[in-house]
C-alpha atoms as a PDB file:
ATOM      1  CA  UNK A   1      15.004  -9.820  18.577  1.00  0.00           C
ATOM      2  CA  UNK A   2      13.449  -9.471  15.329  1.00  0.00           C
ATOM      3  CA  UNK A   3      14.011  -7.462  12.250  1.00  0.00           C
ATOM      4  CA  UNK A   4      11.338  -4.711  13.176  1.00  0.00           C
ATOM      5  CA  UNK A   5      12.825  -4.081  16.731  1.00  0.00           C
ATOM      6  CA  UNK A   6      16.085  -3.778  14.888  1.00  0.00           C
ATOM      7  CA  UNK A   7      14.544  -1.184  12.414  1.00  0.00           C
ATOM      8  CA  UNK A   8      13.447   0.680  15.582  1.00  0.00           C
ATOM      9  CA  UNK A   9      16.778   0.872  17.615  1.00  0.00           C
ATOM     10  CA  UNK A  10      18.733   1.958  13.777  1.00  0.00           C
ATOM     11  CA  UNK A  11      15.441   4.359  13.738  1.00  0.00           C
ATOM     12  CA  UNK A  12      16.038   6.026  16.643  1.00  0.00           C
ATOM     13  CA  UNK A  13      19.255   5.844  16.948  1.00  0.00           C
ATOM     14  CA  UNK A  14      19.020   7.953  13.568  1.00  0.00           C
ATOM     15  CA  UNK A  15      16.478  10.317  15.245  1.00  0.00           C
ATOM     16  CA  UNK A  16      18.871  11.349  18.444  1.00  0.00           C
ATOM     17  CA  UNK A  17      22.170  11.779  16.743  1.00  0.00           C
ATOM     18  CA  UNK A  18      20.102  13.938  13.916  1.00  0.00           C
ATOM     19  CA  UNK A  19      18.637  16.054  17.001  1.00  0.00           C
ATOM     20  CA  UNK A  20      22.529  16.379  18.000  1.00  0.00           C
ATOM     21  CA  UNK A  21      23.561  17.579  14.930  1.00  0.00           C
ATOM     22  CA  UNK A  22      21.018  20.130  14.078  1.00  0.00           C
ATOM     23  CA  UNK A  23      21.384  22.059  17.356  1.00  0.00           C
ATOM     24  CA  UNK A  24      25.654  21.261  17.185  1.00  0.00           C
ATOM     25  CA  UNK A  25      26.303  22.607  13.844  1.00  0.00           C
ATOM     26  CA  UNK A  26      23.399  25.225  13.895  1.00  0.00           C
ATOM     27  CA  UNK A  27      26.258  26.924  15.870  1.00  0.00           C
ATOM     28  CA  UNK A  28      29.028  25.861  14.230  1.00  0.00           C
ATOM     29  CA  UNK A  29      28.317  26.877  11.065  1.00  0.00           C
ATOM     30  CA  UNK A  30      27.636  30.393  12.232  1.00  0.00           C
ATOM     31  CA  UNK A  31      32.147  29.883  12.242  1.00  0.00           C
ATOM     32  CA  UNK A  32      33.077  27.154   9.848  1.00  0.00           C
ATOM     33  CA  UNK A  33      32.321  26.406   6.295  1.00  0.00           C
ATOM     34  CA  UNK A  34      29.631  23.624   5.998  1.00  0.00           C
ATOM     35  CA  UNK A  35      31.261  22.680   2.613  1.00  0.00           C
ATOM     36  CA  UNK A  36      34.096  22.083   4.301  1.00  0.00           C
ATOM     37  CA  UNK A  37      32.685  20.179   7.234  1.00  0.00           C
ATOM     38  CA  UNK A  38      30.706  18.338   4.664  1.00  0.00           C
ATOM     39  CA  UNK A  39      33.499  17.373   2.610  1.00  0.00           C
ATOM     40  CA  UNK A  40      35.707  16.242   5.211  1.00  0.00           C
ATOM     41  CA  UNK A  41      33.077  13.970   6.936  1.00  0.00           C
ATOM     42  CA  UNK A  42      31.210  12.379   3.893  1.00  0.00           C
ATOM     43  CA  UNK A  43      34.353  12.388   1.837  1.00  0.00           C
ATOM     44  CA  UNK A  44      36.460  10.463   4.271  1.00  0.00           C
ATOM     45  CA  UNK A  45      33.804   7.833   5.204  1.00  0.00           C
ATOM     46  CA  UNK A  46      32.308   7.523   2.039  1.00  0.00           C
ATOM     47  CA  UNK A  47      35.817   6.103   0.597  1.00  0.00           C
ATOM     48  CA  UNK A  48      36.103   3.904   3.566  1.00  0.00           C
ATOM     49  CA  UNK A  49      32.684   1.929   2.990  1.00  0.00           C
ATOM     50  CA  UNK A  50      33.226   1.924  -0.708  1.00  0.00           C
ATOM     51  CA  UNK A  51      36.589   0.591  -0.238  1.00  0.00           C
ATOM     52  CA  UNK A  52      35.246  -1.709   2.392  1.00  0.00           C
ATOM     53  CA  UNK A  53      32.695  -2.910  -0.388  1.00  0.00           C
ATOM     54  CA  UNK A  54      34.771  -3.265  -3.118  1.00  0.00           C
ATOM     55  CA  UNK A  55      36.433  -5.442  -0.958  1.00  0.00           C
ATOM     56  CA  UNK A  56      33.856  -7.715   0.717  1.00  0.00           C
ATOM     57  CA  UNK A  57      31.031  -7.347  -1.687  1.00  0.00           C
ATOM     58  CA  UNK A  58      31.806  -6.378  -4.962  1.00  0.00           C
ATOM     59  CA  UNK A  59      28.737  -7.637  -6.932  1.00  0.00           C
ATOM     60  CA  UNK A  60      26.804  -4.915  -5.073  1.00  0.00           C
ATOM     61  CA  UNK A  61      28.874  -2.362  -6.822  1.00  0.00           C
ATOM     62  CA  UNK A  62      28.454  -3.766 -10.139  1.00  0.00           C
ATOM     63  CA  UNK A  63      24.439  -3.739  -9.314  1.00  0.00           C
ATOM     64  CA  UNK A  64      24.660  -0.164  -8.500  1.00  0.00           C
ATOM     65  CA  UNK A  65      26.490   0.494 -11.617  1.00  0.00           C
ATOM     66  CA  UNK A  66      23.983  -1.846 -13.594  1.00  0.00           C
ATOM     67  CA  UNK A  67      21.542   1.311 -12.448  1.00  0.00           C
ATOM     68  CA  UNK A  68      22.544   4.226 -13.311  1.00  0.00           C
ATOM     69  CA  UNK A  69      18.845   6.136 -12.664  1.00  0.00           C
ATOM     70  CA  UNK A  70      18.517   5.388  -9.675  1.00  0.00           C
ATOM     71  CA  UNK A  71      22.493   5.998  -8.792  1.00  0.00           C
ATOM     72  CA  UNK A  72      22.346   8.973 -10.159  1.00  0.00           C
ATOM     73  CA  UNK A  73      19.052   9.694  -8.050  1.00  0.00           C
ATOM     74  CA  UNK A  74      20.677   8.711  -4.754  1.00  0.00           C
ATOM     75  CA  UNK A  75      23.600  11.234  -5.631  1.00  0.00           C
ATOM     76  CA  UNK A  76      21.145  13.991  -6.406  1.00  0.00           C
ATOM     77  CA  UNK A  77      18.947  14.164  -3.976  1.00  0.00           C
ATOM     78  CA  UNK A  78      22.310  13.659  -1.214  1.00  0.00           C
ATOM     79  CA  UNK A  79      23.480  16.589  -2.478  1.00  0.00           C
ATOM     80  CA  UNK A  80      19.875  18.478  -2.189  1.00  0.00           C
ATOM     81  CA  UNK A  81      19.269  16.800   1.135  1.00  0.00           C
ATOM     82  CA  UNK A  82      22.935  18.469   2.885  1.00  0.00           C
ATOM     83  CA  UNK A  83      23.240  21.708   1.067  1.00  0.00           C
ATOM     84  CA  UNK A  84      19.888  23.204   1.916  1.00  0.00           C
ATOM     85  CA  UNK A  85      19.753  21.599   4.808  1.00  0.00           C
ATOM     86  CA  UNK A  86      23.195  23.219   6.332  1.00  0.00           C
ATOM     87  CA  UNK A  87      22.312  26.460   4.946  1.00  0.00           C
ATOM     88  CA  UNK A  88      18.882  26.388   6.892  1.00  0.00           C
ATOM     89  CA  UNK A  89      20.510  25.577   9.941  1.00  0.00           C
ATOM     90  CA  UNK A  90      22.424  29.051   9.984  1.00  0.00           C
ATOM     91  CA  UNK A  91      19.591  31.226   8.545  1.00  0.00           C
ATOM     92  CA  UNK A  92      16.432  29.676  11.469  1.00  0.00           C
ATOM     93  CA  UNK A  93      16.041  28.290  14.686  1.00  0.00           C
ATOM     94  CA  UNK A  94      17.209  24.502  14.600  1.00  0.00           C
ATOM     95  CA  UNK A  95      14.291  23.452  16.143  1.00  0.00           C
ATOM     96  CA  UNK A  96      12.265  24.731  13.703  1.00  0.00           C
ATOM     97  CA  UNK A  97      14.554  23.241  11.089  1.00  0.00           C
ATOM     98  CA  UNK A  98      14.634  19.385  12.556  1.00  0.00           C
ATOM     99  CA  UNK A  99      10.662  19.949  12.884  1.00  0.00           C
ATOM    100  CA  UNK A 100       9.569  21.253   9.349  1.00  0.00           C
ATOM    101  CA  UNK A 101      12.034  18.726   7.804  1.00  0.00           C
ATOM    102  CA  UNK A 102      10.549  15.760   9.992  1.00  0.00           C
ATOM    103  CA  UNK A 103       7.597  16.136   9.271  1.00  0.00           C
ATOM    104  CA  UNK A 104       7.301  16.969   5.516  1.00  0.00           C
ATOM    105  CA  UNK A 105       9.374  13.367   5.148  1.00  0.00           C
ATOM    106  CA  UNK A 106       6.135  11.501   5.479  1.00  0.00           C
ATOM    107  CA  UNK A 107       4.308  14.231   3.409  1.00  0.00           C
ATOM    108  CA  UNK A 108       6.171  13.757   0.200  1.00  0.00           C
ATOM    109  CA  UNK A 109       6.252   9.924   0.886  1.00  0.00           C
ATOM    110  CA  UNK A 110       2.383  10.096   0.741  1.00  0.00           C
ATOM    111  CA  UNK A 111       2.035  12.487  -2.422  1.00  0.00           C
ATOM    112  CA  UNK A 112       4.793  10.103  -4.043  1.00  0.00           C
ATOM    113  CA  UNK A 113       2.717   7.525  -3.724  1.00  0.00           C
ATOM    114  CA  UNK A 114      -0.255   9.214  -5.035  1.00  0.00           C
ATOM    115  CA  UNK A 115       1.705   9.593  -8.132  1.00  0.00           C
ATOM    116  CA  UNK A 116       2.114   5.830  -8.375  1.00  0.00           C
ATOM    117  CA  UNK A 117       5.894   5.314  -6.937  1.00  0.00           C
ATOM    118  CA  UNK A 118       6.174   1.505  -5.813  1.00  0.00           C
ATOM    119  CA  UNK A 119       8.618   2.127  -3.110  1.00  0.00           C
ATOM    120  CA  UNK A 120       6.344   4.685  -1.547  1.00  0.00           C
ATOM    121  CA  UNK A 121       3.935   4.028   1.311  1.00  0.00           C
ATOM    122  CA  UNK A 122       0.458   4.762   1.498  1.00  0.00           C
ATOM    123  CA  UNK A 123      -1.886   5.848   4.592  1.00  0.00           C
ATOM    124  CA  UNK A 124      -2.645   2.801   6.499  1.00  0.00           C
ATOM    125  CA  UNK A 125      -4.947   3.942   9.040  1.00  0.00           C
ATOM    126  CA  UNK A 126      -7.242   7.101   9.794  1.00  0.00           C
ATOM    127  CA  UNK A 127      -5.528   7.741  12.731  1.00  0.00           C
ATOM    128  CA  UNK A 128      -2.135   7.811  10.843  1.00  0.00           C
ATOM    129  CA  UNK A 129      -3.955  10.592   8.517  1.00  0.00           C
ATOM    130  CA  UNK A 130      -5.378  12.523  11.153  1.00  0.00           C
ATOM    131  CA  UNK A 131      -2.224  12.359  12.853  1.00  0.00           C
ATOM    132  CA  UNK A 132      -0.085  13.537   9.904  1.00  0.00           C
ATOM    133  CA  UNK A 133      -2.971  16.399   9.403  1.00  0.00           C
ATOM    134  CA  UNK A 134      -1.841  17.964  13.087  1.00  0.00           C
ATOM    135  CA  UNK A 135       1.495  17.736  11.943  1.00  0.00           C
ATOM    136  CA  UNK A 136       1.311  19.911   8.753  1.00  0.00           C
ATOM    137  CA  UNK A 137      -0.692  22.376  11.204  1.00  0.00           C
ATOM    138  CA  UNK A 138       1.590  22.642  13.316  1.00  0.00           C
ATOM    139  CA  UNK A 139       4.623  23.040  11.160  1.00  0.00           C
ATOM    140  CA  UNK A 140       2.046  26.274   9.377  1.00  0.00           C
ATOM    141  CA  UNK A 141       2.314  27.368  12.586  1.00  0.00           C
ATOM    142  CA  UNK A 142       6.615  27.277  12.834  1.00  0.00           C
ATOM    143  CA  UNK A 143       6.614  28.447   9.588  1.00  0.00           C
ATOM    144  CA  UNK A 144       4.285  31.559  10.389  1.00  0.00           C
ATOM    145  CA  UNK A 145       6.311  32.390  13.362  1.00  0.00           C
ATOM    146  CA  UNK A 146       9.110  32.657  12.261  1.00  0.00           C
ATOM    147  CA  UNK A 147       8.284  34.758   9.371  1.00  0.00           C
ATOM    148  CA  UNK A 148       6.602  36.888  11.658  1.00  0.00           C
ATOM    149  CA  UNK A 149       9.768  37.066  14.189  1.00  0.00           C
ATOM    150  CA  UNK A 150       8.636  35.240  17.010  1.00  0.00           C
ATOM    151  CA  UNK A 151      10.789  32.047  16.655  1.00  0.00           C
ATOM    152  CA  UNK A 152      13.989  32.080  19.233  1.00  0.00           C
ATOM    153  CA  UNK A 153      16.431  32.754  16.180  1.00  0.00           C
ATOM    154  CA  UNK A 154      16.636  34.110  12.649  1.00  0.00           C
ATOM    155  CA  UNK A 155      19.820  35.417  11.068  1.00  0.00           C
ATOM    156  CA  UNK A 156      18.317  38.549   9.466  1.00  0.00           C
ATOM    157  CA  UNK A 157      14.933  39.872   8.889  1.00  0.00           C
ATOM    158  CA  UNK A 158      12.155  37.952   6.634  1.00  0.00           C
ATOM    159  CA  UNK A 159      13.259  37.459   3.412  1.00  0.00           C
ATOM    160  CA  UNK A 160      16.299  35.260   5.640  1.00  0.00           C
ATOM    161  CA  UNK A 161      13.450  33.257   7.420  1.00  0.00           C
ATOM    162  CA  UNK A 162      11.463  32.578   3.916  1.00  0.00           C
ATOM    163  CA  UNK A 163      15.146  31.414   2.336  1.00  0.00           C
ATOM    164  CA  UNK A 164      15.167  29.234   5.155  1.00  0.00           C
ATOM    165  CA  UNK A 165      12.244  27.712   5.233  1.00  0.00           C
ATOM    166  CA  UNK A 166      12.222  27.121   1.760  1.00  0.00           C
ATOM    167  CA  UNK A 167      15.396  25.228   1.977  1.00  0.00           C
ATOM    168  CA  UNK A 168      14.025  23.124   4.670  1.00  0.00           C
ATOM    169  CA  UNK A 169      11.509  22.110   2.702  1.00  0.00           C
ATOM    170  CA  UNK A 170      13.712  21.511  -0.544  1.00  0.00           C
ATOM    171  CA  UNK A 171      15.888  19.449   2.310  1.00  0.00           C
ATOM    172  CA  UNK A 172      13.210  17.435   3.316  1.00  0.00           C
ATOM    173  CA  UNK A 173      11.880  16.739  -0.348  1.00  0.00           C
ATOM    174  CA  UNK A 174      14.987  15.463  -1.364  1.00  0.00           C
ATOM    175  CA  UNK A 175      15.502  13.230   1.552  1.00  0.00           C
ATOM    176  CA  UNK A 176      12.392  11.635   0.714  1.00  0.00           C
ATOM    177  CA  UNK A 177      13.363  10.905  -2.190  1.00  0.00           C
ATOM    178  CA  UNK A 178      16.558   9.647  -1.487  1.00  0.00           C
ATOM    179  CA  UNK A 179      14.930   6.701   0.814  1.00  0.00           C
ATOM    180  CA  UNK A 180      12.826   5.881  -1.994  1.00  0.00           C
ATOM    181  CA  UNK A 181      15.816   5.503  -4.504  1.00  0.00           C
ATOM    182  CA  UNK A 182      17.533   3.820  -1.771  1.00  0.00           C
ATOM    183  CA  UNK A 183      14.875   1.104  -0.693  1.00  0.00           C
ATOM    184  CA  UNK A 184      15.071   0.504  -4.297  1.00  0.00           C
ATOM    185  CA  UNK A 185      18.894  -0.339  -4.478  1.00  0.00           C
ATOM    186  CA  UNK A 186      18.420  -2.272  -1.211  1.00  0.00           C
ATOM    187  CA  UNK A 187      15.676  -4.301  -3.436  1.00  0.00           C
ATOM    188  CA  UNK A 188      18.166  -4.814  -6.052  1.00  0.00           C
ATOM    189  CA  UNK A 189      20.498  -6.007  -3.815  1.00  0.00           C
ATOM    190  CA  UNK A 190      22.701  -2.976  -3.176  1.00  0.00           C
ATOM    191  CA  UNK A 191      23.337  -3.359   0.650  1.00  0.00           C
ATOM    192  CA  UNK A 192      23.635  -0.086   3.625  1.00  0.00           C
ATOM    193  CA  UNK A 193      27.332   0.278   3.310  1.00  0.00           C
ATOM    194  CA  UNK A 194      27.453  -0.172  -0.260  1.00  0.00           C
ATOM    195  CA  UNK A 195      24.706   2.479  -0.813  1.00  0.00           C
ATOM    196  CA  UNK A 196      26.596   4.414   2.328  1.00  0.00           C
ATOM    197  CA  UNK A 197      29.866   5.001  -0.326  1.00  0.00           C
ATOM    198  CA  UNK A 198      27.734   5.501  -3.443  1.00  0.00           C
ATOM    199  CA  UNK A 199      25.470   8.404  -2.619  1.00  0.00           C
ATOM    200  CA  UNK A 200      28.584  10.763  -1.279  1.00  0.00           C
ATOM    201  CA  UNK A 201      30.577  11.340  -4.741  1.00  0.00           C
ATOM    202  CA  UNK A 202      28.430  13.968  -5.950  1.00  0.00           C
ATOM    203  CA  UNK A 203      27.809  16.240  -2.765  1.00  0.00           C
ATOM    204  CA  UNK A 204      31.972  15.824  -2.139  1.00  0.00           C
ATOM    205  CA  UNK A 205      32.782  17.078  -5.806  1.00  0.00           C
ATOM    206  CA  UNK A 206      29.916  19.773  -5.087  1.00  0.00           C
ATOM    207  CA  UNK A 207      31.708  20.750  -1.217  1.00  0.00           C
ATOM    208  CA  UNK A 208      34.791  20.498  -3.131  1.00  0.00           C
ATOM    209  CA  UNK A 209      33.843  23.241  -5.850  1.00  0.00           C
ATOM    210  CA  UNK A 210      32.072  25.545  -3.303  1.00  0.00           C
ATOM    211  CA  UNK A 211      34.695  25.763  -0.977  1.00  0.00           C
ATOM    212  CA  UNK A 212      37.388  26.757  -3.762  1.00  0.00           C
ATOM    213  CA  UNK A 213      34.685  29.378  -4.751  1.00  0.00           C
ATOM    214  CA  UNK A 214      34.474  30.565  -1.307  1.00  0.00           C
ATOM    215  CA  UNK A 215      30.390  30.379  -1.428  1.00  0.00           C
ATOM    216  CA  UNK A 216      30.342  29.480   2.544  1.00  0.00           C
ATOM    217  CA  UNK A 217      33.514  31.149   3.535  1.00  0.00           C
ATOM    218  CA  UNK A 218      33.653  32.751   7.363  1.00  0.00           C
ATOM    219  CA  UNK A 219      37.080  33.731   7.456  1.00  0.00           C
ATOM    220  CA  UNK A 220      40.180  32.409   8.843  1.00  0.00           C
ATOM    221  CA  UNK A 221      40.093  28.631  10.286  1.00  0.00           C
ATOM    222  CA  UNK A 222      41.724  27.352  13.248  1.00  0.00           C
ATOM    223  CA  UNK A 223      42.966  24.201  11.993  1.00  0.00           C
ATOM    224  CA  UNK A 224      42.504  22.412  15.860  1.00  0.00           C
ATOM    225  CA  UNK A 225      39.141  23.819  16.551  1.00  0.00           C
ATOM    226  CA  UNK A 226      38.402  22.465  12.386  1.00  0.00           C
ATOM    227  CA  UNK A 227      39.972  18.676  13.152  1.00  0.00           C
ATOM    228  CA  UNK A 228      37.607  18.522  16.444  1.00  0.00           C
ATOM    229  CA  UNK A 229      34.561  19.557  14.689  1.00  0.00           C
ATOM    230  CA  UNK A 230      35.127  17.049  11.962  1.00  0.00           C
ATOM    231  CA  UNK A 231      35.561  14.684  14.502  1.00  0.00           C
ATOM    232  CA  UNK A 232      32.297  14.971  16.052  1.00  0.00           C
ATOM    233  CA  UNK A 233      30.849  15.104  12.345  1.00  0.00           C
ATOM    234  CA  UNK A 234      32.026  11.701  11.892  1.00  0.00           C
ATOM    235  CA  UNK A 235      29.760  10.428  14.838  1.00  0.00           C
ATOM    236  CA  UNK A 236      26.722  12.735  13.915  1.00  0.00           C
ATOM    237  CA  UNK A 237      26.836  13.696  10.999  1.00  0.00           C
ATOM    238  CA  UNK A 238      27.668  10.102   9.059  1.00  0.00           C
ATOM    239  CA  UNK A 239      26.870   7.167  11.168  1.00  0.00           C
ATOM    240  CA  UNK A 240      23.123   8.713  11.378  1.00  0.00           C
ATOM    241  CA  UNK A 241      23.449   8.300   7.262  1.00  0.00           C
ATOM    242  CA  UNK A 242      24.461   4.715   8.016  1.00  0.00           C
ATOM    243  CA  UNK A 243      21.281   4.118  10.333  1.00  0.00           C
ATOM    244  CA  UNK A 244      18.600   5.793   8.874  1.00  0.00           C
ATOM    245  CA  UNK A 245      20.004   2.753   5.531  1.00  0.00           C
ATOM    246  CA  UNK A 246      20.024   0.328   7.929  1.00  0.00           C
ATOM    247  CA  UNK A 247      16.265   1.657   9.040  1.00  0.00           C
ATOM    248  CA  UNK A 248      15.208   1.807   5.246  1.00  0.00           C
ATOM    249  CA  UNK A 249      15.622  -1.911   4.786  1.00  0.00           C
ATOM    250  CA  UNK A 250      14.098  -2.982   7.805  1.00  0.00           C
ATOM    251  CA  UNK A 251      10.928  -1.289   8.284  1.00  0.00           C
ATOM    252  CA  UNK A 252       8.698   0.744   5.296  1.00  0.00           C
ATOM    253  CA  UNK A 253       9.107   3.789   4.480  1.00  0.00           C
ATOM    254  CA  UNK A 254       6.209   5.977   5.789  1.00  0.00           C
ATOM    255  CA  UNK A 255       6.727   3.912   9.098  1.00  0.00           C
ATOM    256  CA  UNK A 256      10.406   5.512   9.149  1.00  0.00           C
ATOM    257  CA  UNK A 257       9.275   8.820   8.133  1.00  0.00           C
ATOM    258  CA  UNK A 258       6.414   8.947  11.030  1.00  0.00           C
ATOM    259  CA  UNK A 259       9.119   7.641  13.580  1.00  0.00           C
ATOM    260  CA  UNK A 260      11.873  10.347  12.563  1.00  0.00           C
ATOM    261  CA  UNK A 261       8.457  12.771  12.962  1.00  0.00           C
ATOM    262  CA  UNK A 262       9.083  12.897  16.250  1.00  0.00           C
ATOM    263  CA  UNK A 263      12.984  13.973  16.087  1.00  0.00           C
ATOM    264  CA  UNK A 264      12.031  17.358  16.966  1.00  0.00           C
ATOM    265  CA  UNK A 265      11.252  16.710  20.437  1.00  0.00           C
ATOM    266  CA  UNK A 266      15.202  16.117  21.201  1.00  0.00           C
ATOM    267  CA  UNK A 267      15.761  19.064  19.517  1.00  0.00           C
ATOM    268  CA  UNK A 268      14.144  21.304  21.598  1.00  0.00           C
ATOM    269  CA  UNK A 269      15.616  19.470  24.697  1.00  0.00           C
ATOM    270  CA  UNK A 270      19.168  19.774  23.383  1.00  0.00           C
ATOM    271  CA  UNK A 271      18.637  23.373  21.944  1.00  0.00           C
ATOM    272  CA  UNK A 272      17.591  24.393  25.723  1.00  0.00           C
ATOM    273  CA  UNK A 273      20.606  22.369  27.046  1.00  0.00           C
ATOM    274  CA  UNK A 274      22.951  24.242  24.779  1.00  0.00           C
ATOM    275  CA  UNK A 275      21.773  28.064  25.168  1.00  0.00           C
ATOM    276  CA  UNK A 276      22.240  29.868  22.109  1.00  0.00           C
ATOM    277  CA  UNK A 277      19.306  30.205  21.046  1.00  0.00           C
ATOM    278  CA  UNK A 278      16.877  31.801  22.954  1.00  0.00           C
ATOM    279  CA  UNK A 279      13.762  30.299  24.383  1.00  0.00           C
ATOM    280  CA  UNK A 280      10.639  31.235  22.634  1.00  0.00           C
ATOM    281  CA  UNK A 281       6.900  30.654  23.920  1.00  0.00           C
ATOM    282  CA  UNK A 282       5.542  30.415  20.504  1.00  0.00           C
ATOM    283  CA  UNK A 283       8.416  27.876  19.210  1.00  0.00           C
ATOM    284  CA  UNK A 284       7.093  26.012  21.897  1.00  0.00           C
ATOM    285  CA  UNK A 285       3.447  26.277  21.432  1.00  0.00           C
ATOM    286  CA  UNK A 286       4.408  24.571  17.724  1.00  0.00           C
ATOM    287  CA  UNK A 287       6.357  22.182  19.121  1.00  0.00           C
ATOM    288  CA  UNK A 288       3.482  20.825  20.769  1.00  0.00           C
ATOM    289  CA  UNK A 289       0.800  21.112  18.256  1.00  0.00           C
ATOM    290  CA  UNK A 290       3.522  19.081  16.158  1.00  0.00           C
ATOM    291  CA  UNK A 291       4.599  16.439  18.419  1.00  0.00           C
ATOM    292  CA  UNK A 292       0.735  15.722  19.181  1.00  0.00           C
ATOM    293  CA  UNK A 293       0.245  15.264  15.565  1.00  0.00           C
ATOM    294  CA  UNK A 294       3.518  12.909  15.248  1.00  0.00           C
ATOM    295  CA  UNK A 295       2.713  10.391  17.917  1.00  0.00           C
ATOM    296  CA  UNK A 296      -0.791   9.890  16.924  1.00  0.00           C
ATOM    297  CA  UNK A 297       0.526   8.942  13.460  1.00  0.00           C
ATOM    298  CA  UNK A 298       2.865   6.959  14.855  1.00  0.00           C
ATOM    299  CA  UNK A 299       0.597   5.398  17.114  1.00  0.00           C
ATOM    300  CA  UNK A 300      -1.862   4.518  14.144  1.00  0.00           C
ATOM    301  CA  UNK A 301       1.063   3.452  12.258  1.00  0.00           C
ATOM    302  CA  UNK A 302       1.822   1.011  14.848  1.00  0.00           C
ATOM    303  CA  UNK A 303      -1.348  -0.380  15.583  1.00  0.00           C
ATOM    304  CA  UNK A 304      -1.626  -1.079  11.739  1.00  0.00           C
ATOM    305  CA  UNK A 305       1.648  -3.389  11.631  1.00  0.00           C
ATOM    306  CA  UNK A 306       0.773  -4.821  15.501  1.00  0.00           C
ATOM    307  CA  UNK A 307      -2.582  -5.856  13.524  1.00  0.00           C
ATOM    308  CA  UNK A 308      -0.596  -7.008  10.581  1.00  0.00           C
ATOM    309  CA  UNK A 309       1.668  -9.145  12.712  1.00  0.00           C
ATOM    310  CA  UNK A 310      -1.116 -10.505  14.557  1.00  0.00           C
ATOM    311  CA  UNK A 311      -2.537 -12.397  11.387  1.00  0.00           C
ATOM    312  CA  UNK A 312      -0.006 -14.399  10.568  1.00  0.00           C
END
């Protein structure tokens, strides 16, 4: 097995456990602090890899440090990336979410590159274009629907949907970013579990602070039902960090973003499985608009790299 079917199993491996987060703790934090949650789960296993680093592979740390502009990018746009994104979760429909978020990944890798960033991918194929063009419809369309009140679930009236939906978008942004300023540690030398530690210490001092200030407080914690959530965090919340950084150094980057495009389509499947939200004919309608867009960008993604391979 090669290094490309390896950056397809971390890939979607990455892509289900995100699905199984968004719908999991689009409930949960209707209950429990995300700061909290946040801080727990990154805080914990961020400490382990570093230590686990420091230990086995200590020049990578003193690389990272050697780089303090794109460390310091990493730790920004982590903390960009989970904040909005949390707060999204609780404000629209998870589905909606996973979908806007997916698919404006490969959007901002594209208009990155058009500014000229080296680690950013370009359009390889007309199909991949056309492909990424029925995506942006279609997530116009989520975006539309739920500011109009159609969408299975919005906490509040429209001014809630437009704060969420902007934060998706800010989410989304910042994750693209964050693969770019990772691919270029992983260039440098600056391994997945070294770059797993280094991009937490930021968002944990920023939980940290916003739970003392209360800014996500719902009350009164049950300390079990807390320790069980956390639990589950640790297997979807951080080893789908650790995957999509093993993805990021096996595969390009707009190849990534087109395969996480079509996360959305286990959201939907899990959102139905778990029942609180309710189903919605025009959520659905989007859904498929997207996910028509996101495998014919795949698929002209792929044929580009089969064609690639091919030739040498």
């Amino acid at each position: 097995m090669n290094s490309a079917h390896f950056g397809l199993i971390w890939a979607f491996s990455f892509v289900i456990l995100e699905a199984a987060q968004a719908v999991f703790f689009g409930g949960v934090f209707q209950d429990y602090d995300s700061f909290l949650i946040g801080a727990a789960v990154f805080g914990v296993t961020a400490v382990g890899t570093l230590i686990w680093a420091g230990v086995r592979t200590p020049g990578q740390l003193v690389t990272a440090r050697a780089n303090p502009a794109s460390l310091l990018g990493l730790n920004l746009s982590t903390v960009f990336v989970w904040v909005a994104y949390f707060f999204a979760l609780q404000m629209i429909e998870p589905a909606i979410v996973f979908t806007i978020f997916s698919g404006l990944i490969p959007v901002s890798i594209l208009v990155a590159a058009a500014f000229g960033v080296p680690e950013a991918a370009r359009l390889r194929t007309r199909t991949e274009g056309l492909g990424l063009g029925v995506v942006v419809i279609g997530m116009g369309f989520l975006a539309a629907i739920t500011l109009l009140g159609q969408s299975g679930f919005v906490r509040g009236g429209w001014t809630v949907a437009l704060a969420g939906l902007l934060l998706t978008c800010v989410s989304a942004v910042s994750l693209a970013a964050m693969m770019i300023y990772s691919q270029r540690l992983d260039r440098l030398g600056v391994a997945s579990v070294a770059q797993y530690g280094l991009r937490f210490p930021l968002y944990v001092v920023v939980a940290l602070v916003s739970v003392w200030l209360g800014l996500d407080e719902k009350g009164p914690v049950d300390p079990g039902g807390l320790f069980v959530v956390v639990l589950i965090g640790f297997a979807i919340m951080a080893f789908p960090v650790f995957a999509m950084q093993k993805a990021i150094s096996l595969m390009s980057t707009l190849t990534l973003a087109a395969i996480t495009a079509l996360g959305p389509l286990f959201v939907f499947l899990f959102q139905i499985v778990e029942g609180r939200v309710d189903y919605a004919p025009a959520t659905l309608t989007g859904l498929m608009i997207y996910f028509a867009g996101a495998v014919f960008a795949a698929y002209g993604g792929a044929r580009r790299s089969n064609g690639k391979a091919a030739r040498t």
